[in-house]
Protein backbone atom coordinates (compact mmCIF):
# COMPACT_ATOMS: atom_id res chain seq x y z
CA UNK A 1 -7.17 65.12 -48.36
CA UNK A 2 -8.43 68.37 -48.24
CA UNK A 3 -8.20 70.70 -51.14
CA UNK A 4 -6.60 73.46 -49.06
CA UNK A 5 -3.97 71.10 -48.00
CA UNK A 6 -3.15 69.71 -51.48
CA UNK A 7 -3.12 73.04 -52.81
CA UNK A 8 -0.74 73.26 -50.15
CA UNK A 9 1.63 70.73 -50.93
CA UNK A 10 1.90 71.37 -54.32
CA UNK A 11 2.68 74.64 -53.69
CA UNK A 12 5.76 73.40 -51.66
CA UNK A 13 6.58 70.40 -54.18
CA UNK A 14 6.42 73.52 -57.04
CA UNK A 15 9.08 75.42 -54.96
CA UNK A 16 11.01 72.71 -54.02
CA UNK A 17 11.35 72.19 -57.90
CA UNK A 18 12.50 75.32 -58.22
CA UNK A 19 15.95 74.47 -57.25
CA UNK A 20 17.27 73.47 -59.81
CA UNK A 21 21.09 73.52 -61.31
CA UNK A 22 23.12 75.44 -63.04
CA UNK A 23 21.92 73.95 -66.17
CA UNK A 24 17.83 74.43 -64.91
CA UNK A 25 17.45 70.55 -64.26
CA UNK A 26 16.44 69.35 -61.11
CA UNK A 27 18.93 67.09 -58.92
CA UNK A 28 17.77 63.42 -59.24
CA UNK A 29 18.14 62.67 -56.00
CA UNK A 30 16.19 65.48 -54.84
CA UNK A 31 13.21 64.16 -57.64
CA UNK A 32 13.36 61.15 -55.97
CA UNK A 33 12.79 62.00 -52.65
CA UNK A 34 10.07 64.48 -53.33
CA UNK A 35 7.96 61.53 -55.39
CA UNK A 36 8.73 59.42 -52.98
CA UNK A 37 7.36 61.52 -50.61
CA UNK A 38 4.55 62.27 -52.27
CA UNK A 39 4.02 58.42 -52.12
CA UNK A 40 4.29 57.80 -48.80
CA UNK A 41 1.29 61.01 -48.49
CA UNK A 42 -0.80 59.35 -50.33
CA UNK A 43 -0.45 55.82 -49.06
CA UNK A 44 -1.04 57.64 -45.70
CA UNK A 45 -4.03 58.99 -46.87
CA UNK A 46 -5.39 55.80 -48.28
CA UNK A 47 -4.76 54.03 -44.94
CA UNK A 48 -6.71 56.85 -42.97
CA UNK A 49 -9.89 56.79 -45.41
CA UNK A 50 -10.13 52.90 -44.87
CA UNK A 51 -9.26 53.32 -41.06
CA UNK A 52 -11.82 55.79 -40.64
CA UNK A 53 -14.26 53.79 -43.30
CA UNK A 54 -13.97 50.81 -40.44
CA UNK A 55 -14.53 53.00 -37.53
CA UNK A 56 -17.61 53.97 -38.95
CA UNK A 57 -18.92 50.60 -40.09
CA UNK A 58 -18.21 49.40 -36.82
CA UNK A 59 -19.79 52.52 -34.74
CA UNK A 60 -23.02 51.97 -36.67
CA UNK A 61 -23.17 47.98 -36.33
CA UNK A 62 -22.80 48.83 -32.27
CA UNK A 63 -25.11 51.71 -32.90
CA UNK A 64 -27.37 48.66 -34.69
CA UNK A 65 -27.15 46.68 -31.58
CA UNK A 66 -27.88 48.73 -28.84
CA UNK A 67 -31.23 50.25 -30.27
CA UNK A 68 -31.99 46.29 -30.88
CA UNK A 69 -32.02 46.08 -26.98
């Protein structure tokens, strides 16, 4: 993930902690749903590094193969 980006998000995770209660605590449910978000992000990301880690195995084996010829 890009810095930028991150920066980003925890920009909007920061503000989104903001609201808070009367008594300055954060609802549960809405600490749940932002970490849970913030799991599913990252999962994503994981999934695209190994996707794209693939793609480029596999571009250079073809790569491989056609100078071969």
């Amino acid at each position: 993930m890009e810095g930028k980006d991150k920066k980003l998000i925890e920009r909007n995770l920061t503000d989104l902690l903001s609201l808070s209660t009367e008594d300055g605590d954060v609802p549960t449910g809405l600490k749940e749903e932002i970490f849970h978000t913030i799991d599913q992000i990252e999962l994503t990301a994981d999934i695209l590094d190994l996707f794209t880690f693939e793609y480029i195995k596999t571009e250079a084996t073809l790569l491989g193969e056609l100078e071969e010829e």
